[in-house]
PDB file of N, CA and C in Angstrom:
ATOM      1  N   UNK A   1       0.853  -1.164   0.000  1.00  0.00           N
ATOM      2  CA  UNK A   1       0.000   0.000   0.000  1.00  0.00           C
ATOM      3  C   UNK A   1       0.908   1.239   0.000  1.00  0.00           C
ATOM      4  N   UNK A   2       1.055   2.285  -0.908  1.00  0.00           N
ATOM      5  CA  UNK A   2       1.205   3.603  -0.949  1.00  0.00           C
ATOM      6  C   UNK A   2       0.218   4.553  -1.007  1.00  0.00           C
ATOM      7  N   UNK A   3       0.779   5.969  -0.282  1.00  0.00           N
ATOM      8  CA  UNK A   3      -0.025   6.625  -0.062  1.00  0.00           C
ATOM      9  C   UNK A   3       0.820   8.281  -0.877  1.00  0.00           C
ATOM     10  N   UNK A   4       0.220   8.795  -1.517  1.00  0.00           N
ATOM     11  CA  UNK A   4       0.966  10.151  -1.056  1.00  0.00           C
ATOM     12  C   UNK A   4      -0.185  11.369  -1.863  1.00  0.00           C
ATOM     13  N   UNK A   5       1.025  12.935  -0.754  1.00  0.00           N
ATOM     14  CA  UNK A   5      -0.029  13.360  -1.369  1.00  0.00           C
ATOM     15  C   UNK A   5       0.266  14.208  -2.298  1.00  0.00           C
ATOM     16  N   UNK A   6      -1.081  14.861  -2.895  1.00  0.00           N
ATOM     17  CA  UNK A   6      -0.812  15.412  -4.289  1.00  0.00           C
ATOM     18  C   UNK A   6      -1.642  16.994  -3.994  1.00  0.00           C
ATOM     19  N   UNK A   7      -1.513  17.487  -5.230  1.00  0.00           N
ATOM     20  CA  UNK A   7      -2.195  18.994  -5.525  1.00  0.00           C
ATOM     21  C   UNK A   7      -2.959  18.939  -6.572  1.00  0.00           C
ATOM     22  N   UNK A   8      -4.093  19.710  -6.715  1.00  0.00           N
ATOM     23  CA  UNK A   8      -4.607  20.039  -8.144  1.00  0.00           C
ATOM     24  C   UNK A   8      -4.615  21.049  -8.376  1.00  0.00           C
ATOM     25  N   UNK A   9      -5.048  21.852  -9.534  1.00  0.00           N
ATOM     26  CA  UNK A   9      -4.877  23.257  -9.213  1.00  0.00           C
ATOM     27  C   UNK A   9      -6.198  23.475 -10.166  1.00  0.00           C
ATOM     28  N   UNK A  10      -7.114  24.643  -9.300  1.00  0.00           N
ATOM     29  CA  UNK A  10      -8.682  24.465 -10.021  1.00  0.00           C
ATOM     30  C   UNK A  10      -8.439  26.186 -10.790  1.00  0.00           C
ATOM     31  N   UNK A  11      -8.623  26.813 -11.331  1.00  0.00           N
ATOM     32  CA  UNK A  11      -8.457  27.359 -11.992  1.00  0.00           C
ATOM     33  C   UNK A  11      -9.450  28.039 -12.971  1.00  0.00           C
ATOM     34  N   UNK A  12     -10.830  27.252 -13.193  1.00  0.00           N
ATOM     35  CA  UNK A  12     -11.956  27.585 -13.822  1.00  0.00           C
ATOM     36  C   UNK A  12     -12.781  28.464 -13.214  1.00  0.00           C
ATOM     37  N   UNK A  13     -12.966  29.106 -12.004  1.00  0.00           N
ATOM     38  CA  UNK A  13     -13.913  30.204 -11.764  1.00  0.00           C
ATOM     39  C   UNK A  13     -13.487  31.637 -11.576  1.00  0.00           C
ATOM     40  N   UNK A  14     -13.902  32.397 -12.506  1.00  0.00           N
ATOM     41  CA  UNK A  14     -13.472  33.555 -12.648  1.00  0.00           C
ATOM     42  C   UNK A  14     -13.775  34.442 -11.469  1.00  0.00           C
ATOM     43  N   UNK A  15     -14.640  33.812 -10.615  1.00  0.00           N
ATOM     44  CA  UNK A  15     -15.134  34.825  -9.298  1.00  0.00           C
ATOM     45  C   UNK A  15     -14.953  34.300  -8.539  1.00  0.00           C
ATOM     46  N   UNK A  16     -14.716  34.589  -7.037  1.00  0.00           N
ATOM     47  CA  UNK A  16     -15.531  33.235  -5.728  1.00  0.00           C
ATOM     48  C   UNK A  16     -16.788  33.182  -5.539  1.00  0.00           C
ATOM     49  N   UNK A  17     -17.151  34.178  -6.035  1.00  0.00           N
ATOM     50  CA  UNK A  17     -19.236  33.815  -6.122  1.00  0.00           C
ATOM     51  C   UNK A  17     -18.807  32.614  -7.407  1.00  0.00           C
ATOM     52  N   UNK A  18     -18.721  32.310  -8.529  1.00  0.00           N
ATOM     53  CA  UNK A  18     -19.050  31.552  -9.552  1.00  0.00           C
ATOM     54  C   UNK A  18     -18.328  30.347  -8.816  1.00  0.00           C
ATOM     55  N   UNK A  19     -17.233  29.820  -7.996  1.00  0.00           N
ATOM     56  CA  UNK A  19     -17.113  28.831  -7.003  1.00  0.00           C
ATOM     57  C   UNK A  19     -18.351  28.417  -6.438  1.00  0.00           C
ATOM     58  N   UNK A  20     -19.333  29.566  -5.488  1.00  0.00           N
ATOM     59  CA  UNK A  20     -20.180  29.269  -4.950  1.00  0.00           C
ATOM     60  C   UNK A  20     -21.230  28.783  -5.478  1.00  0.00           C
ATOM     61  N   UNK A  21     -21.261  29.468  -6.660  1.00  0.00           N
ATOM     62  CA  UNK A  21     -22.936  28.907  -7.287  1.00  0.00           C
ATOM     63  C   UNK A  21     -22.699  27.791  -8.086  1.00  0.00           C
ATOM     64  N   UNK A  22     -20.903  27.124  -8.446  1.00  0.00           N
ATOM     65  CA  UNK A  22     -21.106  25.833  -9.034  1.00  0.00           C
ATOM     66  C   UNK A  22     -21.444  24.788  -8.012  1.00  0.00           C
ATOM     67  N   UNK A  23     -20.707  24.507  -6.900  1.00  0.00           N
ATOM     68  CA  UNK A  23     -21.049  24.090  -5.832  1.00  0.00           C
ATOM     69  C   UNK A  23     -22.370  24.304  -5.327  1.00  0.00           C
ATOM     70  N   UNK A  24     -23.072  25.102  -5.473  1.00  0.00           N
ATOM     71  CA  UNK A  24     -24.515  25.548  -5.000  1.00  0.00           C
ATOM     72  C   UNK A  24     -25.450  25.108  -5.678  1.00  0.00           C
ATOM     73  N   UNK A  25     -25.080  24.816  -7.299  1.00  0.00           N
ATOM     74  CA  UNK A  25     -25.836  23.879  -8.039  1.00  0.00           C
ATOM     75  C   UNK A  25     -25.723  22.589  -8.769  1.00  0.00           C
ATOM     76  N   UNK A  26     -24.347  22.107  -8.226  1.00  0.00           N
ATOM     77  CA  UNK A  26     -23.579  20.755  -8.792  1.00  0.00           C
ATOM     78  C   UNK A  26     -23.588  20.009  -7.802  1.00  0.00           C
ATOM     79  N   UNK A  27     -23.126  19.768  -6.349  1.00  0.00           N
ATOM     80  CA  UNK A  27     -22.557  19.405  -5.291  1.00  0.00           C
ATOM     81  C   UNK A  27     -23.527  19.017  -4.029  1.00  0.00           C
ATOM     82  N   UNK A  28     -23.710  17.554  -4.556  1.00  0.00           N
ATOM     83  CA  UNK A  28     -24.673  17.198  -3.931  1.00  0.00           C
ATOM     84  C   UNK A  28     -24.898  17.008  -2.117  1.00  0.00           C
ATOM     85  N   UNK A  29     -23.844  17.415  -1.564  1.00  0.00           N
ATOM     86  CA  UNK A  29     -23.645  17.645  -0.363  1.00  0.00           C
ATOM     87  C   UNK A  29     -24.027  19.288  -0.057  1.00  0.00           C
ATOM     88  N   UNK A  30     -23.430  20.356  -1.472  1.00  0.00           N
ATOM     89  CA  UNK A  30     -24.130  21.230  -0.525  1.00  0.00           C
ATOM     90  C   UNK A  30     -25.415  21.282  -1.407  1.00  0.00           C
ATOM     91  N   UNK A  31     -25.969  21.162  -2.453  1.00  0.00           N
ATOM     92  CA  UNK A  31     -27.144  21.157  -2.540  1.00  0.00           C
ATOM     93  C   UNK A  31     -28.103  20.637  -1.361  1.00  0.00           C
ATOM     94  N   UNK A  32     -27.603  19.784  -0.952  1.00  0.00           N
ATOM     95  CA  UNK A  32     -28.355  19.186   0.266  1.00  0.00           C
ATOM     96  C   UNK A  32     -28.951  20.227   1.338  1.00  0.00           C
ATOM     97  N   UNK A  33     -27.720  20.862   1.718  1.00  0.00           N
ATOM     98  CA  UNK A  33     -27.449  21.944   2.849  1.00  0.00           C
ATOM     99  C   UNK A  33     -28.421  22.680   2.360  1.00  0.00           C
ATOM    100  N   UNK A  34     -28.333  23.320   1.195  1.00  0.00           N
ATOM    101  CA  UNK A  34     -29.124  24.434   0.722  1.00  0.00           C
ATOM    102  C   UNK A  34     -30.833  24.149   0.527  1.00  0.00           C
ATOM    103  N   UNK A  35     -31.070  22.695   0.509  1.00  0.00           N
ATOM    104  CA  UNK A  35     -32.475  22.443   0.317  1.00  0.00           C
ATOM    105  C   UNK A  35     -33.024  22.581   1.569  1.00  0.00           C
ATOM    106  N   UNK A  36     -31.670  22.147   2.678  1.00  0.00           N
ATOM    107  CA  UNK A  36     -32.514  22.042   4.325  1.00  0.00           C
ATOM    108  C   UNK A  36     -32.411  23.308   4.572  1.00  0.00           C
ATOM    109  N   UNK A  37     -31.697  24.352   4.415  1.00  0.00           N
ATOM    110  CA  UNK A  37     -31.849  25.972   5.426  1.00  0.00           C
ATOM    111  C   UNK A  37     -32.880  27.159   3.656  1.00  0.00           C
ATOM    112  N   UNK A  38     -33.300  26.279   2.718  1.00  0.00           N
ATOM    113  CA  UNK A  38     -34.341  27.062   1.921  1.00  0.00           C
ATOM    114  C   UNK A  38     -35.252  27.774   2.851  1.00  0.00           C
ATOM    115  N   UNK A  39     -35.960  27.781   3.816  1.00  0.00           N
ATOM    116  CA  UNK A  39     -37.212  28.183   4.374  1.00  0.00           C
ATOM    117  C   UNK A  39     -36.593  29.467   5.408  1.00  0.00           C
ATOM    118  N   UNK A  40     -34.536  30.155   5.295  1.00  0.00           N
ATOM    119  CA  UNK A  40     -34.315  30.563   6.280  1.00  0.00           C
ATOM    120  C   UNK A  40     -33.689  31.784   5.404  1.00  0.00           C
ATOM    121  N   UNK A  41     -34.342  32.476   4.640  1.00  0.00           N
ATOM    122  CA  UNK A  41     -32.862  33.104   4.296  1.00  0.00           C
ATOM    123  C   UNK A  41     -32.014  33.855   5.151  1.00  0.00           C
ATOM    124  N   UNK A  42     -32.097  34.042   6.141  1.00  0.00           N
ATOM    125  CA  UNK A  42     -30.314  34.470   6.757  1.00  0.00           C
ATOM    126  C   UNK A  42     -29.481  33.642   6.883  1.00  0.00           C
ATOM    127  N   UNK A  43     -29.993  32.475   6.660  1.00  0.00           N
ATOM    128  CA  UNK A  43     -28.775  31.222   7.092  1.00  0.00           C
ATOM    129  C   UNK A  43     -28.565  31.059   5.563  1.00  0.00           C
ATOM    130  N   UNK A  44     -29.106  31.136   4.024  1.00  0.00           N
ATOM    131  CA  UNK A  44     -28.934  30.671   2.808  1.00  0.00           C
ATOM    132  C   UNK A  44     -27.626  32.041   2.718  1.00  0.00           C
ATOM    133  N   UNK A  45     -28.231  33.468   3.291  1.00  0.00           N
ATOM    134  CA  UNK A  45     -27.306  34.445   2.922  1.00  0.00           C
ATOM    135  C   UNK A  45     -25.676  34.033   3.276  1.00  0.00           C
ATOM    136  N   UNK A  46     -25.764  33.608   4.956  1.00  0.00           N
ATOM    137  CA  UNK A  46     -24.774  32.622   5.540  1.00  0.00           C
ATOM    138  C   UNK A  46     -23.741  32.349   4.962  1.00  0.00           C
ATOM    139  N   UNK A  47     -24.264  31.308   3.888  1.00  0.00           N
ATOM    140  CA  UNK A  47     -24.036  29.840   3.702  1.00  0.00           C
ATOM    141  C   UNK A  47     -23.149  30.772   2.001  1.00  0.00           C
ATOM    142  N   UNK A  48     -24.225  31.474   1.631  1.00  0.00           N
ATOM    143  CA  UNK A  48     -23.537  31.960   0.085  1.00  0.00           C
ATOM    144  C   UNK A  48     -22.216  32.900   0.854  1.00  0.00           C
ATOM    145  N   UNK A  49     -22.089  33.196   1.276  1.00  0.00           N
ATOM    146  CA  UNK A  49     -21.076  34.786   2.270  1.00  0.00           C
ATOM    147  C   UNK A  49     -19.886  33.604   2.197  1.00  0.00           C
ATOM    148  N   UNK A  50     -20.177  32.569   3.172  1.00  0.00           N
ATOM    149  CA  UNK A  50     -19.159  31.648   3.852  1.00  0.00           C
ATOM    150  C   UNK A  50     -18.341  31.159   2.428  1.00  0.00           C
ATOM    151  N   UNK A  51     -19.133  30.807   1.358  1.00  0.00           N
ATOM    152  CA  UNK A  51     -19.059  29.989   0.318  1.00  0.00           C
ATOM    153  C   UNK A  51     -17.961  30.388  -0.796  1.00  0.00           C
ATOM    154  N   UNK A  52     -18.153  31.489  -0.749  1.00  0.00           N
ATOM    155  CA  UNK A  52     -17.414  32.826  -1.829  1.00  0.00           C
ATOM    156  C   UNK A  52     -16.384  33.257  -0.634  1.00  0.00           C
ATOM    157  N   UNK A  53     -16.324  33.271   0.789  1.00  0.00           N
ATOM    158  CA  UNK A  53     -15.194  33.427   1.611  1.00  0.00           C
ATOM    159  C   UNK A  53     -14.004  32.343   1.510  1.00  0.00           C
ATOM    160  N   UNK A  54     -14.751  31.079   1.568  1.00  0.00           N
ATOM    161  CA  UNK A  54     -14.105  30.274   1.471  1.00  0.00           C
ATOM    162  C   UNK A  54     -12.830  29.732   0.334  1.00  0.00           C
ATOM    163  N   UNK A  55     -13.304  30.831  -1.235  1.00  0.00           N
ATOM    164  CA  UNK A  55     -12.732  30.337  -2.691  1.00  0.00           C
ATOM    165  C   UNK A  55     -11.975  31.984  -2.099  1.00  0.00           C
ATOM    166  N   UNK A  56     -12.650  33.152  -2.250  1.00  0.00           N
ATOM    167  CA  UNK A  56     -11.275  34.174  -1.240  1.00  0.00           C
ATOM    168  C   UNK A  56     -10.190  33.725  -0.877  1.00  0.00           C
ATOM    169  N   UNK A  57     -10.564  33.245   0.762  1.00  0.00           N
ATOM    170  CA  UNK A  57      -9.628  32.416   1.178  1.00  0.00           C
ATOM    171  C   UNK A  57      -8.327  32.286   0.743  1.00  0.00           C
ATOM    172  N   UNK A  58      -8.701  31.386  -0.143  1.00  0.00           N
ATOM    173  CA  UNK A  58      -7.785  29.973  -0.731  1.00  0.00           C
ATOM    174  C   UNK A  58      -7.149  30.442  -2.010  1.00  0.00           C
ATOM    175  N   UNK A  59      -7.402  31.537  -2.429  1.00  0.00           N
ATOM    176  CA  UNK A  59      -7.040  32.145  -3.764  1.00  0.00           C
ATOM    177  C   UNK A  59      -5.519  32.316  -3.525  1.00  0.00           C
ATOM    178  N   UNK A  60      -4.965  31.486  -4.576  1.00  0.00           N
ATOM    179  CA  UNK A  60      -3.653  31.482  -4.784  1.00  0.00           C
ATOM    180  C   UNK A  60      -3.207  32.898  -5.023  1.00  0.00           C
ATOM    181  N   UNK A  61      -3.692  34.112  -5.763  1.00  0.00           N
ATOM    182  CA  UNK A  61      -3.265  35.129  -5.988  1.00  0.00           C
ATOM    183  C   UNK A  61      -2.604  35.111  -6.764  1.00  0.00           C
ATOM    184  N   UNK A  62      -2.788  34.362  -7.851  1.00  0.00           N
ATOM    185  CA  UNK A  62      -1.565  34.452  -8.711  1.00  0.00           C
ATOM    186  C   UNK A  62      -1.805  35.722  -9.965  1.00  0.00           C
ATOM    187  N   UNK A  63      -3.062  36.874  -9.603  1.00  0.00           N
ATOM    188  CA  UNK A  63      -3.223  37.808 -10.962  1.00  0.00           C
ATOM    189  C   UNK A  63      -3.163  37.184 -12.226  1.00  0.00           C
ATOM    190  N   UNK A  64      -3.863  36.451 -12.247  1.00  0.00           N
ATOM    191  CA  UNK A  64      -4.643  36.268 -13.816  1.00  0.00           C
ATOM    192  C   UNK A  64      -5.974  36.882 -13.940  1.00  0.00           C
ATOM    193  N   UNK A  65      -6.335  37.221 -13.091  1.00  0.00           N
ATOM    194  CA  UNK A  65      -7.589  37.549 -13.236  1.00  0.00           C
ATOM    195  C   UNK A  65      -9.193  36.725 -12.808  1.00  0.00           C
ATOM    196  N   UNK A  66      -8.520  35.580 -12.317  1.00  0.00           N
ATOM    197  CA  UNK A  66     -10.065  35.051 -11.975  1.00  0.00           C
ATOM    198  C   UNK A  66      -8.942  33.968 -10.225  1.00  0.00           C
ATOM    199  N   UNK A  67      -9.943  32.901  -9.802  1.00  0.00           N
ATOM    200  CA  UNK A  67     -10.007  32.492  -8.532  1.00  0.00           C
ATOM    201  C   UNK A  67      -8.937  31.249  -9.330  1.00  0.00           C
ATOM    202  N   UNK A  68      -7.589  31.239  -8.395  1.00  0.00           N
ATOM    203  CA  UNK A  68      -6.951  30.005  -8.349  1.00  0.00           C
ATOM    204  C   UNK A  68      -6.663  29.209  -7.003  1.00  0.00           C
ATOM    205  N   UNK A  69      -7.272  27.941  -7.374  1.00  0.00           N
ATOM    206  CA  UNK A  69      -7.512  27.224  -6.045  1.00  0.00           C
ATOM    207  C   UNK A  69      -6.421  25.900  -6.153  1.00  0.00           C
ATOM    208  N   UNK A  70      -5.424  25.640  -4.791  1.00  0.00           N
ATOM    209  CA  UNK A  70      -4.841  24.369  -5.239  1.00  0.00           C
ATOM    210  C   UNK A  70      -5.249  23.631  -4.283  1.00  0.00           C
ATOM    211  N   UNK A  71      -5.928  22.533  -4.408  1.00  0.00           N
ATOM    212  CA  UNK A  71      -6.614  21.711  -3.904  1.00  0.00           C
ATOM    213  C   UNK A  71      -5.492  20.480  -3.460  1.00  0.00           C
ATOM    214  N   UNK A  72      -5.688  19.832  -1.940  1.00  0.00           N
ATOM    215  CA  UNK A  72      -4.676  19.036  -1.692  1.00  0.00           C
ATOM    216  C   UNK A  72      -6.211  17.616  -1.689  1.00  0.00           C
ATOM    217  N   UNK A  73      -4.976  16.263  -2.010  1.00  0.00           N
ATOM    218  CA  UNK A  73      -5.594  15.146  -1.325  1.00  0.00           C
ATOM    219  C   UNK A  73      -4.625  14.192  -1.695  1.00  0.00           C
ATOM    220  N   UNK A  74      -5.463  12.992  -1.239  1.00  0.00           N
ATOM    221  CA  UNK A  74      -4.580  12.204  -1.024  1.00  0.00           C
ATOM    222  C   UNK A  74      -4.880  10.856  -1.750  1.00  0.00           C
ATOM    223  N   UNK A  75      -4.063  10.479  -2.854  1.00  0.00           N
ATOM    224  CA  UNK A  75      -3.691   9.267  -3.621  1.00  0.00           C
ATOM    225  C   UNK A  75      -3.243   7.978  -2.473  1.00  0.00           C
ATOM    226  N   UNK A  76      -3.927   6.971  -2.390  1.00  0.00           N
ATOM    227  CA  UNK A  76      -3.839   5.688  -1.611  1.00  0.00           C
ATOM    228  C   UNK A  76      -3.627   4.767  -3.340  1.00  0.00           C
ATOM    229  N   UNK A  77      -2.712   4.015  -3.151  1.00  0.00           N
ATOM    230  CA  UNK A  77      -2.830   2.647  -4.140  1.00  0.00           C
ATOM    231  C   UNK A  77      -2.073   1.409  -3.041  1.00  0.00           C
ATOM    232  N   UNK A  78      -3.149   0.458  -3.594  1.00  0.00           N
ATOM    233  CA  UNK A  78      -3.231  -0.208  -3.165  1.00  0.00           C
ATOM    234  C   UNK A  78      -3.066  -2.025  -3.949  1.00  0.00           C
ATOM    235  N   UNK A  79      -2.260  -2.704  -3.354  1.00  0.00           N
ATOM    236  CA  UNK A  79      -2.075  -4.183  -4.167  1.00  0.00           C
ATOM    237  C   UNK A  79      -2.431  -5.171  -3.691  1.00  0.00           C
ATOM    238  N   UNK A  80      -3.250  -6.220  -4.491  1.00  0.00           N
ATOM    239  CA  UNK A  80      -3.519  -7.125  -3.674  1.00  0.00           C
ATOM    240  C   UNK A  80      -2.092  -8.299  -3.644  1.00  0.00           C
ATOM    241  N   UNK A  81      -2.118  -8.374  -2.376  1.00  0.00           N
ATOM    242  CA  UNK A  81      -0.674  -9.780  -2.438  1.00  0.00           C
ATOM    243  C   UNK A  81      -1.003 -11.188  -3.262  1.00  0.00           C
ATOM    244  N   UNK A  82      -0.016 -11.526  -3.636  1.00  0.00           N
ATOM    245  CA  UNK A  82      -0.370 -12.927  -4.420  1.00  0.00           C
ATOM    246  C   UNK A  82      -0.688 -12.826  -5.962  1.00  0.00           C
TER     247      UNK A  82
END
């Protein structure tokens, strides 16, 4: 078993709102979120604020002009013996 880790680098959203609203309409975890606090909007306002803070955040800054995100995780491979 190896493990290691890696980077991606996301690069496609020209805003951190356009982060938020792909996630807000792709991402079935937060779609989820967003179907359960629908009936609240200060918590949807929340949730969009946090969302677009979050791609802020993380913005590499590299001046191109839109949101660069490098995303970490982690590659496991795995062999079966024999």
């Amino acid at each position: 078993m190896r493990a290691e880790r890696r980077t991606v680098r996301v690069d496609r959203f020209e805003t951190p709102e356009m982060f938020r609203d792909y996630f807000k309409e792709r991402y079935g975890p937060t779609i989820t979120v967003y179907k359960n606090i629908a009936g609240e909007p200060d918590r949807v306002a929340g949730l969009d604020a946090a969302l677009a803070e979050l791609a802020r955040a993380g913005d590499a800054g590299t001046g191109g002009g839109g949101t660069v995100l490098e995303w970490e995780y982690l590659l496991l491979t795995a062999r079966r013996a024999g």
